[in-house]
C-alpha atoms as a PDB file:
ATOM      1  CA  UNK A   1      -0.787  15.241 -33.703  1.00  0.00           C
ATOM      2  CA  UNK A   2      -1.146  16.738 -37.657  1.00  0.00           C
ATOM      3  CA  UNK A   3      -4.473  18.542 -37.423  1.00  0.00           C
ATOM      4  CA  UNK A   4      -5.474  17.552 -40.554  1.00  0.00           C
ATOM      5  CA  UNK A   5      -5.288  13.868 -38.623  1.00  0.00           C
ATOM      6  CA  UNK A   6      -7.703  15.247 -35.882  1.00  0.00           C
ATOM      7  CA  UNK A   7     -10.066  17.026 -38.788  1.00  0.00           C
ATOM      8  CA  UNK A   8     -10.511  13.951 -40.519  1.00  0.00           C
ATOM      9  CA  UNK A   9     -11.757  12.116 -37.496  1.00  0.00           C
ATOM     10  CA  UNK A  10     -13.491  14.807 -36.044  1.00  0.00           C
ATOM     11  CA  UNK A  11     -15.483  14.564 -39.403  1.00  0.00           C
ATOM     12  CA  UNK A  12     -15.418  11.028 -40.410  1.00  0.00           C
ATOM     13  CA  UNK A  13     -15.819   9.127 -36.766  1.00  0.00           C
ATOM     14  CA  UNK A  14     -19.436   9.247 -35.377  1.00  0.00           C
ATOM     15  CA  UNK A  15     -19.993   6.122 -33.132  1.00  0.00           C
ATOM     16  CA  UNK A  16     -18.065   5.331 -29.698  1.00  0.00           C
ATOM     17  CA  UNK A  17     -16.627   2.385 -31.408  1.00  0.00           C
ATOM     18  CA  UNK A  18     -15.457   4.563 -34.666  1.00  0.00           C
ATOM     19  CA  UNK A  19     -13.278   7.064 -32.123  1.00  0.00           C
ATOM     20  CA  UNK A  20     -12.190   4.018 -29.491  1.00  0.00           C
ATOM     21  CA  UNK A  21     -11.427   2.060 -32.441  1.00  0.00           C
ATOM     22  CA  UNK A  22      -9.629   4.739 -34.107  1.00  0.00           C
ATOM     23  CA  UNK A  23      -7.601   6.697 -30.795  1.00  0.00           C
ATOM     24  CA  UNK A  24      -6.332   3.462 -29.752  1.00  0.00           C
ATOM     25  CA  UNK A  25      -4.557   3.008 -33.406  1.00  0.00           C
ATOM     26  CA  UNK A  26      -3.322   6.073 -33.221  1.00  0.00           C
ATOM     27  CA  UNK A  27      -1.734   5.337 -29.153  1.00  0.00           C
ATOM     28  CA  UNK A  28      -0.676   2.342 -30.343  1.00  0.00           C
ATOM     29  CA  UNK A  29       1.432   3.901 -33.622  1.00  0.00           C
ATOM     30  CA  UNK A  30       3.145   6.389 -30.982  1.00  0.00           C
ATOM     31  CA  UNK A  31       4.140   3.759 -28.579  1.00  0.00           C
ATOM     32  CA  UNK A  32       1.926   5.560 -25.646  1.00  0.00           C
ATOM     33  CA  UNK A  33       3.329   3.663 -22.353  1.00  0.00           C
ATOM     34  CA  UNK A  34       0.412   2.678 -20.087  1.00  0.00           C
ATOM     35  CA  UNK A  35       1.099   1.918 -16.181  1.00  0.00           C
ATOM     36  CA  UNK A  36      -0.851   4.493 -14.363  1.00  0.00           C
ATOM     37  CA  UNK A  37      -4.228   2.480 -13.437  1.00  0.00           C
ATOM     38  CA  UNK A  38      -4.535   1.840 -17.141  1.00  0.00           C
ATOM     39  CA  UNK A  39      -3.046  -1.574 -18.685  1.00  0.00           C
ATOM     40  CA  UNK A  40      -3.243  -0.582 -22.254  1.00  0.00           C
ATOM     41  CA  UNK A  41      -4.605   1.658 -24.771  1.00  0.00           C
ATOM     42  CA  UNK A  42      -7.900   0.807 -25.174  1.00  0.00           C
ATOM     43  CA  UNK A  43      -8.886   1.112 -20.935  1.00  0.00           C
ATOM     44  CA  UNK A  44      -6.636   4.547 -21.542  1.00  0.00           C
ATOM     45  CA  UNK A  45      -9.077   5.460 -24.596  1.00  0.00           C
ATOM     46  CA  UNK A  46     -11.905   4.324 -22.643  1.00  0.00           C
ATOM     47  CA  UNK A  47     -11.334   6.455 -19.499  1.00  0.00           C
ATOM     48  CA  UNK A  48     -11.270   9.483 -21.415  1.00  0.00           C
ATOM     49  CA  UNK A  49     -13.991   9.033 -23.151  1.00  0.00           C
ATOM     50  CA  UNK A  50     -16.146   8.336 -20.237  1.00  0.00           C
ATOM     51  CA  UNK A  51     -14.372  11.060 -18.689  1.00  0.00           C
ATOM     52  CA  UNK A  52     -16.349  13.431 -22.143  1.00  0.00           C
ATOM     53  CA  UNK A  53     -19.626  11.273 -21.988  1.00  0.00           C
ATOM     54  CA  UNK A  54     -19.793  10.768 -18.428  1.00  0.00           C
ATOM     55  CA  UNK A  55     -20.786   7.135 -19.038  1.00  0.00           C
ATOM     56  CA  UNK A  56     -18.879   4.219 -16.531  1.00  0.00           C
ATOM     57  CA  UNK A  57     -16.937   1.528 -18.976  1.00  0.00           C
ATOM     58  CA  UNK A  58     -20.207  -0.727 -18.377  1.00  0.00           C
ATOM     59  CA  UNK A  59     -22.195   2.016 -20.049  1.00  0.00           C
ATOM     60  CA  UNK A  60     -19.908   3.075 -22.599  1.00  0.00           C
ATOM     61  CA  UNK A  61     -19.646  -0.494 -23.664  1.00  0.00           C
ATOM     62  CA  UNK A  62     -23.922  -0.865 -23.697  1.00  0.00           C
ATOM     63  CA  UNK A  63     -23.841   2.246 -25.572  1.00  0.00           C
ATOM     64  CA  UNK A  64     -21.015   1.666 -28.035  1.00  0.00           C
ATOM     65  CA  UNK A  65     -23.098   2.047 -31.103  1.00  0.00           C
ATOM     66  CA  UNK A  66     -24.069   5.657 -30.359  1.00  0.00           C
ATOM     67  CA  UNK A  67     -23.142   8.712 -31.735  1.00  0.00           C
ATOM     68  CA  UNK A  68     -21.103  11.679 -30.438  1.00  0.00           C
ATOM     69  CA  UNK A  69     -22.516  14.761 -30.832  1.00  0.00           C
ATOM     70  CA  UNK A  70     -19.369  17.470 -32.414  1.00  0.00           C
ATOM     71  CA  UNK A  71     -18.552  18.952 -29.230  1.00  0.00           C
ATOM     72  CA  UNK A  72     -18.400  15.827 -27.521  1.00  0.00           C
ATOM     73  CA  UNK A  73     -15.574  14.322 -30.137  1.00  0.00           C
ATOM     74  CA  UNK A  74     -13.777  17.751 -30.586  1.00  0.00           C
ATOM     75  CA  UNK A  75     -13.694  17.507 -26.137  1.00  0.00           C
ATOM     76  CA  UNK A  76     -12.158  13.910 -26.746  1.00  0.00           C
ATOM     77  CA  UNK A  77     -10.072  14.719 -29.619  1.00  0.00           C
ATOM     78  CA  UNK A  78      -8.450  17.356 -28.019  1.00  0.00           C
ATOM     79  CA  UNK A  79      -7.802  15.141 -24.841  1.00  0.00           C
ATOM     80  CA  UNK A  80      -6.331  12.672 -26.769  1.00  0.00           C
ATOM     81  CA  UNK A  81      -3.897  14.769 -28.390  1.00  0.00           C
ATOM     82  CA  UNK A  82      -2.609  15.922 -25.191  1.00  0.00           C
ATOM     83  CA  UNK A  83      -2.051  12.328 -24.402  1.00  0.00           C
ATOM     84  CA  UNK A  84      -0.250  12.036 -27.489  1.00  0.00           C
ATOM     85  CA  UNK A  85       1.698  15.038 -27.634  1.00  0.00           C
ATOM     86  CA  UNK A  86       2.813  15.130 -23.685  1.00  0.00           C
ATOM     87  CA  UNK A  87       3.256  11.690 -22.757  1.00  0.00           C
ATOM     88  CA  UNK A  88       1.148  12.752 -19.625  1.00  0.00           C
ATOM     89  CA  UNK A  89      -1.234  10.122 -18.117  1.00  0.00           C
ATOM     90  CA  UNK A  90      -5.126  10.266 -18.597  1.00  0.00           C
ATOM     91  CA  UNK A  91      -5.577  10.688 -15.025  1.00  0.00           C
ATOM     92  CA  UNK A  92      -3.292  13.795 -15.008  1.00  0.00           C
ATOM     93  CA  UNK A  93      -5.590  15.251 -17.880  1.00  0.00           C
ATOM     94  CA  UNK A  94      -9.299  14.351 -16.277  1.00  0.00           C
ATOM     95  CA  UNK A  95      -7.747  14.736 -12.744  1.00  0.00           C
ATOM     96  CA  UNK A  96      -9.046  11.474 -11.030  1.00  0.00           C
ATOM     97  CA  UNK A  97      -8.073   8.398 -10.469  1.00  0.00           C
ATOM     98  CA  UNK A  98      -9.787   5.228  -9.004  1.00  0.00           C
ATOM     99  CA  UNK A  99      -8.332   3.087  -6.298  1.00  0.00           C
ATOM    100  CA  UNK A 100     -10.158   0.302  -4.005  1.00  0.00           C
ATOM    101  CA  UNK A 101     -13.390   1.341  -6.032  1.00  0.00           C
ATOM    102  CA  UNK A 102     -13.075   4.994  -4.615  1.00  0.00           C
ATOM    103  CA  UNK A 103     -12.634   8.114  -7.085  1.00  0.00           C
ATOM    104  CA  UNK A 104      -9.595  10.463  -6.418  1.00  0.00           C
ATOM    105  CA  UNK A 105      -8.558  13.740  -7.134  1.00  0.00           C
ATOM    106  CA  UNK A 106      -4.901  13.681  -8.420  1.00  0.00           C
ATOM    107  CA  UNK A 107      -2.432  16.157 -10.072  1.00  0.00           C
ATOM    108  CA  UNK A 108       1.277  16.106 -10.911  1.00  0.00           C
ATOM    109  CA  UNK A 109       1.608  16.840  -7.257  1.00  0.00           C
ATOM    110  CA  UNK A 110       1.000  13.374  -6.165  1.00  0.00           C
ATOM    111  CA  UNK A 111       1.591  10.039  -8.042  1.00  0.00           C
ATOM    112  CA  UNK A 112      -1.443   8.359  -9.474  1.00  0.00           C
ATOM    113  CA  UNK A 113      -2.739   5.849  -7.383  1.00  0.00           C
ATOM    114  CA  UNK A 114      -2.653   2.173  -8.903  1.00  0.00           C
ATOM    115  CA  UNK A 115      -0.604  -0.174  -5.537  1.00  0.00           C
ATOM    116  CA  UNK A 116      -2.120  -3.623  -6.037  1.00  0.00           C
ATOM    117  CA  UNK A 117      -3.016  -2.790  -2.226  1.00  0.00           C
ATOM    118  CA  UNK A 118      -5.959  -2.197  -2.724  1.00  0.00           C
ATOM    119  CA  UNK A 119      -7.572  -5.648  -2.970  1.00  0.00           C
ATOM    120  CA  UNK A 120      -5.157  -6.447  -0.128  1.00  0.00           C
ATOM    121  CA  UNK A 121      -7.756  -3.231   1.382  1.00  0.00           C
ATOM    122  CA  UNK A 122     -10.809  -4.824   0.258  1.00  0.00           C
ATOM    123  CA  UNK A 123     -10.146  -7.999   1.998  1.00  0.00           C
ATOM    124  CA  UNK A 124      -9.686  -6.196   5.154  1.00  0.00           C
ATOM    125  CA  UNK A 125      -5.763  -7.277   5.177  1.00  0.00           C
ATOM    126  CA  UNK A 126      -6.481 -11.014   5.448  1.00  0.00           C
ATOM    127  CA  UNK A 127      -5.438 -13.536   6.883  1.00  0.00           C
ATOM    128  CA  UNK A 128      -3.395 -11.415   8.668  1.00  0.00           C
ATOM    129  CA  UNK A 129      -5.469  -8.773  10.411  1.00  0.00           C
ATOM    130  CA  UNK A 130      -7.010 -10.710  13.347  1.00  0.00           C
ATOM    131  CA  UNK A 131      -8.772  -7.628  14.991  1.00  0.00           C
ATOM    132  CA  UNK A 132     -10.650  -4.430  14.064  1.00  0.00           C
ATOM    133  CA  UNK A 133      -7.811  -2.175  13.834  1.00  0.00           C
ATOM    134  CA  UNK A 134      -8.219   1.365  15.980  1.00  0.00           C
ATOM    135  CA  UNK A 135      -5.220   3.143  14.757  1.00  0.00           C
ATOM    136  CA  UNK A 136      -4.296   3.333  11.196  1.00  0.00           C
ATOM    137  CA  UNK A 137      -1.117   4.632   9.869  1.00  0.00           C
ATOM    138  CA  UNK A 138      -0.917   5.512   6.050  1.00  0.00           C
ATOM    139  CA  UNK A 139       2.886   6.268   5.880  1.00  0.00           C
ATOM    140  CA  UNK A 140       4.058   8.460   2.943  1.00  0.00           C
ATOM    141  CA  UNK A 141       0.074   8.910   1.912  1.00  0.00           C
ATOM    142  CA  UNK A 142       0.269  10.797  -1.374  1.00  0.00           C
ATOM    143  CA  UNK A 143      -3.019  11.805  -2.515  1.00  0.00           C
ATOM    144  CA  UNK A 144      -4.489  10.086   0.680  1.00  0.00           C
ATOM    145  CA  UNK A 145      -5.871   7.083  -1.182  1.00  0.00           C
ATOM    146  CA  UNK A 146      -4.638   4.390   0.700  1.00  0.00           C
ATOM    147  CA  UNK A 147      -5.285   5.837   4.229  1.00  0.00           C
ATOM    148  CA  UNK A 148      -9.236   6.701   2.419  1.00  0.00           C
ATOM    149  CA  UNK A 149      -9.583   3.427   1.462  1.00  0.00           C
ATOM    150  CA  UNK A 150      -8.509   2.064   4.943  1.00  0.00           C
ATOM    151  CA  UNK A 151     -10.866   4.501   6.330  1.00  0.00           C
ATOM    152  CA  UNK A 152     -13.827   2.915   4.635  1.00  0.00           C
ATOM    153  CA  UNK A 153     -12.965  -0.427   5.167  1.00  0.00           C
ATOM    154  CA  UNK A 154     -12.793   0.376   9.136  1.00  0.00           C
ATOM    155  CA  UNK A 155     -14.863   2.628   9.853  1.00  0.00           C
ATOM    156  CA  UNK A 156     -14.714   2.372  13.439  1.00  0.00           C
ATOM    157  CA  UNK A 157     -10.468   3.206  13.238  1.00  0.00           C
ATOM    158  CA  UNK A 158      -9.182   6.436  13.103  1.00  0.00           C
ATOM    159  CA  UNK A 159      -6.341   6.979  10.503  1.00  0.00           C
ATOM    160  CA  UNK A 160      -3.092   9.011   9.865  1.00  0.00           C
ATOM    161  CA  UNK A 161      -2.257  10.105   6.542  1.00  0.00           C
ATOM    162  CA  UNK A 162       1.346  11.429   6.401  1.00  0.00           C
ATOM    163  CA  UNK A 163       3.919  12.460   4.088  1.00  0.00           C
ATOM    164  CA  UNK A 164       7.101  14.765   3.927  1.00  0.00           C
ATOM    165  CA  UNK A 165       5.320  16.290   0.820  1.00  0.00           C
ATOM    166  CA  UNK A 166       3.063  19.653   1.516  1.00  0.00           C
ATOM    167  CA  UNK A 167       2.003  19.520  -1.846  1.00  0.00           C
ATOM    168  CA  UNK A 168       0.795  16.121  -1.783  1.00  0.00           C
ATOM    169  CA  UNK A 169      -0.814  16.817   1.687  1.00  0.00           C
ATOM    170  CA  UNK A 170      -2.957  19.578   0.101  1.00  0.00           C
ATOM    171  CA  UNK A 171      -4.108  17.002  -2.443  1.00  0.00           C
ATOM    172  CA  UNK A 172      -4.410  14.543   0.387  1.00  0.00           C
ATOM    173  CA  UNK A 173      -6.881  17.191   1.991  1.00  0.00           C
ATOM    174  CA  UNK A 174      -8.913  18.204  -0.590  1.00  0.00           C
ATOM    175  CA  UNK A 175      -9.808  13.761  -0.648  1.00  0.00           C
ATOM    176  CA  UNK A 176     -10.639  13.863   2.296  1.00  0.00           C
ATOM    177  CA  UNK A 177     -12.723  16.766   2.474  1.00  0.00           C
ATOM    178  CA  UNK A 178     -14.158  15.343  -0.560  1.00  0.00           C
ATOM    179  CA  UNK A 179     -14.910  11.797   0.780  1.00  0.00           C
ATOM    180  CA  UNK A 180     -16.536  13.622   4.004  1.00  0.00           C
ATOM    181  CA  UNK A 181     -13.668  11.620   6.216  1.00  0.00           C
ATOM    182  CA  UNK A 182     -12.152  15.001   7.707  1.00  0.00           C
ATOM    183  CA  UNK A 183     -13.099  13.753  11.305  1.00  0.00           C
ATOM    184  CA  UNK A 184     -11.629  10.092  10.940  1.00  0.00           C
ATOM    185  CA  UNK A 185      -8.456  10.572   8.403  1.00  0.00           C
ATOM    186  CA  UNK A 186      -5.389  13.191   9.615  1.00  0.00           C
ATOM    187  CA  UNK A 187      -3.350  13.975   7.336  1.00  0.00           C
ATOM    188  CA  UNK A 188       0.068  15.187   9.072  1.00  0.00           C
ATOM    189  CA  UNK A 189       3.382  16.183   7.550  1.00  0.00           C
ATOM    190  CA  UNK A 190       5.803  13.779   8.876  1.00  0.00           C
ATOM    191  CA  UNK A 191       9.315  12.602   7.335  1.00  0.00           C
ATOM    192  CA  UNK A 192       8.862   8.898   7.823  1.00  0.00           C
ATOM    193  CA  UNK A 193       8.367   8.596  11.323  1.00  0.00           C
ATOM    194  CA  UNK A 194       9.828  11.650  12.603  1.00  0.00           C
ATOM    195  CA  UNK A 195       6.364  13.881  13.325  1.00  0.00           C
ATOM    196  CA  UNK A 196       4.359  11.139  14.649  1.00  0.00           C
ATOM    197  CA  UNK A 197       6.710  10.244  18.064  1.00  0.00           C
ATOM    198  CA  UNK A 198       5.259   8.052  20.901  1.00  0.00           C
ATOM    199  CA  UNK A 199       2.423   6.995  18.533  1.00  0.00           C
ATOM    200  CA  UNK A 200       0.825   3.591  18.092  1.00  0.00           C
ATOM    201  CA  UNK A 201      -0.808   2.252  15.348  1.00  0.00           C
ATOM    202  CA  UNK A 202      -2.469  -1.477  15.126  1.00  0.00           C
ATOM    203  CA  UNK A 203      -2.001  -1.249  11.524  1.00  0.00           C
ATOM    204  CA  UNK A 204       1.016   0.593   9.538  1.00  0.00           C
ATOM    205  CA  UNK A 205       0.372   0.348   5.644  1.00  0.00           C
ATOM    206  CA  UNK A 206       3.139   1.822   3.473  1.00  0.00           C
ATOM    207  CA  UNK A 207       3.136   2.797  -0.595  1.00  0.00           C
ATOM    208  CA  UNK A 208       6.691   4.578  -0.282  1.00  0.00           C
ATOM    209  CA  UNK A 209       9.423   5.594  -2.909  1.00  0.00           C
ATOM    210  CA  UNK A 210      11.331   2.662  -3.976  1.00  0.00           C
ATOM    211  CA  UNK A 211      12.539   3.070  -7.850  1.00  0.00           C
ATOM    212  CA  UNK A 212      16.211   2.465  -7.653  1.00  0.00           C
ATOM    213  CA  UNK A 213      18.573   4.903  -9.351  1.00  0.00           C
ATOM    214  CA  UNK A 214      18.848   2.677 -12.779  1.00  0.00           C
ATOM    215  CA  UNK A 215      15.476   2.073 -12.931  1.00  0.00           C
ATOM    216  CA  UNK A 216      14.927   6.120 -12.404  1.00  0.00           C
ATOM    217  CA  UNK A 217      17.121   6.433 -15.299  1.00  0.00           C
ATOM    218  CA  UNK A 218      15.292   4.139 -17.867  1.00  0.00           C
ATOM    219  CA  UNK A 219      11.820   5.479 -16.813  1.00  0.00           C
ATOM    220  CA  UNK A 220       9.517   6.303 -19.724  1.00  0.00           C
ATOM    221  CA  UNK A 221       8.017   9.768 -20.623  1.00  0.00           C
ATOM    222  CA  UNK A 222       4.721   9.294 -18.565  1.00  0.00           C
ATOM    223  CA  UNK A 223       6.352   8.511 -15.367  1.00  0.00           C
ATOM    224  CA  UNK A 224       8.288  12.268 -15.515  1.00  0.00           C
ATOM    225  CA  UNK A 225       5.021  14.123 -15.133  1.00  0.00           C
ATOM    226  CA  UNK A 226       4.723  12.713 -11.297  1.00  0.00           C
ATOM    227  CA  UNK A 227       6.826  14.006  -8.801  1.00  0.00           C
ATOM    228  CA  UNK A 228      10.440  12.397  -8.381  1.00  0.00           C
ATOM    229  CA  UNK A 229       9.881  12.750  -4.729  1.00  0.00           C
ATOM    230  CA  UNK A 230       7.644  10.223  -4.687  1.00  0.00           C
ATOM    231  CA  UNK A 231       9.435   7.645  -6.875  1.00  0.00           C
ATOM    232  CA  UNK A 232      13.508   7.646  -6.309  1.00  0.00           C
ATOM    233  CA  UNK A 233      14.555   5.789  -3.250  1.00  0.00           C
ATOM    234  CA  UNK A 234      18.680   6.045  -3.821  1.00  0.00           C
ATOM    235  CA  UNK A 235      20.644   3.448  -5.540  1.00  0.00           C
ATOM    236  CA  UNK A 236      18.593   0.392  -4.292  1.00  0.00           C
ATOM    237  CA  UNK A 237      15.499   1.943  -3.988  1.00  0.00           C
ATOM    238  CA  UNK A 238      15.303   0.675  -0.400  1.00  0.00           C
ATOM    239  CA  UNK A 239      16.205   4.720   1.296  1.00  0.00           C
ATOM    240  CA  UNK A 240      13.106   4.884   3.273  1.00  0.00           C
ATOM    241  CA  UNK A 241      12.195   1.412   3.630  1.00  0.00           C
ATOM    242  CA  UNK A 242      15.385   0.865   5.346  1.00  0.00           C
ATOM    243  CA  UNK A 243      14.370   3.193   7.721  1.00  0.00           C
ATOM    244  CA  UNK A 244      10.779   1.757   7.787  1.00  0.00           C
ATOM    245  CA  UNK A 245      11.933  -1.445   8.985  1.00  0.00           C
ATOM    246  CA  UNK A 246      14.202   0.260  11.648  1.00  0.00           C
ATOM    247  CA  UNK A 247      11.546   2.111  13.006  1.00  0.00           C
ATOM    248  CA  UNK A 248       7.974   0.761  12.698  1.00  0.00           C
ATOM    249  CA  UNK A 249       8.621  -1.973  15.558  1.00  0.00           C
ATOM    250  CA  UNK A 250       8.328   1.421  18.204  1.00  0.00           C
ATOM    251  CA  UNK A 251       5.067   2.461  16.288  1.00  0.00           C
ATOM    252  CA  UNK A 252       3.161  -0.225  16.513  1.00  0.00           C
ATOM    253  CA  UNK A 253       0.780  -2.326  19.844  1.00  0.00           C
ATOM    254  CA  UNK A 254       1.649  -5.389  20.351  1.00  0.00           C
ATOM    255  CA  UNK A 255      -0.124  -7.152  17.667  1.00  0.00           C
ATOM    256  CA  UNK A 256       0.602  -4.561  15.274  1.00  0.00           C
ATOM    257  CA  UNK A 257       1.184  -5.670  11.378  1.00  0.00           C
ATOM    258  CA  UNK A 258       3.332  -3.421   8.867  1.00  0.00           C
ATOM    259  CA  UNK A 259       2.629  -4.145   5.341  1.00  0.00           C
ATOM    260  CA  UNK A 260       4.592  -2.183   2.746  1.00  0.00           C
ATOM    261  CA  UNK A 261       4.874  -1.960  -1.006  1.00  0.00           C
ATOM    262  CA  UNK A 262       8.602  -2.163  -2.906  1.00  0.00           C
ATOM    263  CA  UNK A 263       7.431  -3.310  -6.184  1.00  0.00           C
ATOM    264  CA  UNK A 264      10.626  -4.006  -8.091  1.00  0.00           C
ATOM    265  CA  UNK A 265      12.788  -3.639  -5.303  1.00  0.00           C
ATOM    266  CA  UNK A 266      11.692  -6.773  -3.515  1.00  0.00           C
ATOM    267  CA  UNK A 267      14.811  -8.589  -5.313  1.00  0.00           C
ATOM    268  CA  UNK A 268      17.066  -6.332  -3.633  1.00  0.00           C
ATOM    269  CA  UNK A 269      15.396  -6.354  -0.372  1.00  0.00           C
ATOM    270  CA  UNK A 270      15.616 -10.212  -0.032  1.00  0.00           C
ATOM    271  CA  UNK A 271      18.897 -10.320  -0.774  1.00  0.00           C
ATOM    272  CA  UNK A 272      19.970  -7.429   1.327  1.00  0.00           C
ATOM    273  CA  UNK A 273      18.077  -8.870   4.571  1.00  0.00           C
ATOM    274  CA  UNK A 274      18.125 -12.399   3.929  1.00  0.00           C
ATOM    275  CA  UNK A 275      17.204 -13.752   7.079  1.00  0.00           C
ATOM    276  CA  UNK A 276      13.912 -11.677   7.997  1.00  0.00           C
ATOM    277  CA  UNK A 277      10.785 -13.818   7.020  1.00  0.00           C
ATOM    278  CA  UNK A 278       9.315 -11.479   4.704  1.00  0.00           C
ATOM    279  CA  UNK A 279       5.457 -12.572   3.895  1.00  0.00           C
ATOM    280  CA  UNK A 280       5.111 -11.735   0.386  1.00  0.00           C
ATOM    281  CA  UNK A 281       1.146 -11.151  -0.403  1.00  0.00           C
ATOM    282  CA  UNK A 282      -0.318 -12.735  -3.531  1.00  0.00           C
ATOM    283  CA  UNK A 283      -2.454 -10.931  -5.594  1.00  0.00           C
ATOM    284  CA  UNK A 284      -5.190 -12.107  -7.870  1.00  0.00           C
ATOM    285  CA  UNK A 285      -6.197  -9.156  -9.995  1.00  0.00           C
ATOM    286  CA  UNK A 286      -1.918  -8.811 -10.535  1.00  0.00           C
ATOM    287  CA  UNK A 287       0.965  -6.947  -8.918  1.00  0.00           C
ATOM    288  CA  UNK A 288       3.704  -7.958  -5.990  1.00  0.00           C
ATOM    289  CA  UNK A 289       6.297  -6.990  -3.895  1.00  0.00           C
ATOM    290  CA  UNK A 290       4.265  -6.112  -0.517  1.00  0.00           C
ATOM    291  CA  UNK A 291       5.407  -7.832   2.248  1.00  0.00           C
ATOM    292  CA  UNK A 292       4.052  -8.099   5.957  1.00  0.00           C
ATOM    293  CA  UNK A 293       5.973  -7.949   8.779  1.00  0.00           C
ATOM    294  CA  UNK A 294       4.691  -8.644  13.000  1.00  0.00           C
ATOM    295  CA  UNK A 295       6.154  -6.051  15.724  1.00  0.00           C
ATOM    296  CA  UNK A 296       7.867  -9.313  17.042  1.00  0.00           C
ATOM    297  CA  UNK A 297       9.398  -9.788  13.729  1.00  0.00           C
ATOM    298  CA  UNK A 298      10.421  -6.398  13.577  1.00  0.00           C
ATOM    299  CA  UNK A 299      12.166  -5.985  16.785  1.00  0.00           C
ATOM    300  CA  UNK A 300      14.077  -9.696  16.453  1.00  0.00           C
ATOM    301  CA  UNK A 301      15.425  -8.422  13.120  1.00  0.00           C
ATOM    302  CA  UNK A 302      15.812  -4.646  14.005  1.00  0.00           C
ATOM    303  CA  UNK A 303      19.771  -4.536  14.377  1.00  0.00           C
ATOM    304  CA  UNK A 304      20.483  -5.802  10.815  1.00  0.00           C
ATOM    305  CA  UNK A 305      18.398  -2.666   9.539  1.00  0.00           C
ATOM    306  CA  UNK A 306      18.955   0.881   8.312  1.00  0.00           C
ATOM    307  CA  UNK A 307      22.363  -0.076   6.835  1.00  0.00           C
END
């Protein structure tokens, strides 16, 4: 950003609504791209300023007509140029996130948390989930926020958090250390199913990679600061979920559920396995393509999978 830009506001904005007003002009004019937790520019504008004032959106909003003091626009200023200037998402640059009402820690080693599964969390997986799960897995956990939230919502179950990541398992640690969950949620370095033999889970929930290779290509800016690990899923974007629905039938009990996430893939996954009855879960605060899937339905559909 031109400083002389930044030393104009810096002298001429006082108020919270002078900067949010003014920051999410200026986001706007450089065509910012918002879809990490944030739908547009002014929740991006507001996060970071709460993130300066410490104030939740509910305050920031009561106190809207107050002014900054100098440091406390010259701390926001200087966040919002990095916005600007790096494409990189607000949560990157105030590392947390919030997911299923919980704050996260979250770096450019993990991907920043925003699966519409966690209302699907919040209503305790109904009407699906007919019993208290015991076993939890979180496959391909990231920054542990799923297999967290999981944890809260069932307290009594004891969840796995894994993923072929180390880097996103040290993240994944430092949440749960930081939640005080260290005795209910593992995390365990696992390459989809292949450290966790001859275990059961009652409940396998699944955020795994699933851009496909065009849609890799055509990403914007913001999306290249998280790690492509966690994204790419080969031409279809179905790699691991393939081997997901191969697999999960021998990790779950008998009334088991599977529910995973495939976002733009679900086209592709519909027509590549036409005649599994996919459960597609609504959403009413936004987002698709998470389906559920029954060990039974698993196991009658298994030989049509993992090609």
């Amino acid at each position: 950003m031109n400083p002389t830009i930044l030393d104009h506001a810096l002298q001429d904005l006082h108020s919270i609504d002078d900067l949010l007003r003014w920051s999410v002009s200026q986001m706007i004019a450089q065509q910012l791209y918002f879809g990490h937790g944030n739908a547009n520019a002014v929740e991006e504008a507001r996060v970071l300023l709460g993130h300066v004032t410490q104030l939740t959106p509910d305050e920031l909003l009561d106190a809207r007509h107050c002014r900054l003091t100098r440091d406390e626009k010259s701390a926001y200023l200087e966040l919002l140029k990095q916005r600007i200037e790096l494409r990189k998402p607000a949560a990157y640059l105030i590392h947390q996130a919030w997911f299923a009402g919980l704050p996260f820690y979250v770096d450019e080693r993990v991907l920043v948390p925003r699966s519409p599964m966690a209302e699907l969390i919040e209503q305790g997986f109904q009407p699906w989930l007919q019993h208290q799960p015991q076993r939890i897995l979180d496959l391909c956990t990231g920054s542990g926020c799923i297999a967290i939230a999981c944890a809260y919502a069932f307290p009594e179950a004891q969840v796995d958090a894994t993923d072929v990541s180390t880097d996103a398992l040290l993240v994944a640690e430092q949440n749960i250390a930081e939640h005080g969950l260290e005795q209910q949620v593992i995390p365990l370095a696992s390459d989809v199913f292949d450290g966790i033999q001859g275990e059961r889970y009652d409940l396998i929930v699944s955020n795994p990679p699933y851009v496909d290779a065009d849609d890799m290509a055509d990403l914007p800016d913001e999306y290249h600061h998280e790690p492509e690990l966690g994204l790419a899923a080969g031409d279809d974007g179905l790699e691991l979920v393939d081997k997901m629905l191969l697999q999960a039938a021998d990790h779950l009990t008998e009334h088991g559920l599977f529910f995973c996430e495939v976002g733009n893939s679900m086209p592709a996954l519909n027509e590549k396995y036409p005649e599994t009855p996919f459960v597609w879960v609504e959403f009413e605060r936004g987002g698709d393509g998470v389906f559920v899937l029954s060990k039974q339905q698993l196991e009658a559909h298994r030989s049509r999978y993992g090609g």
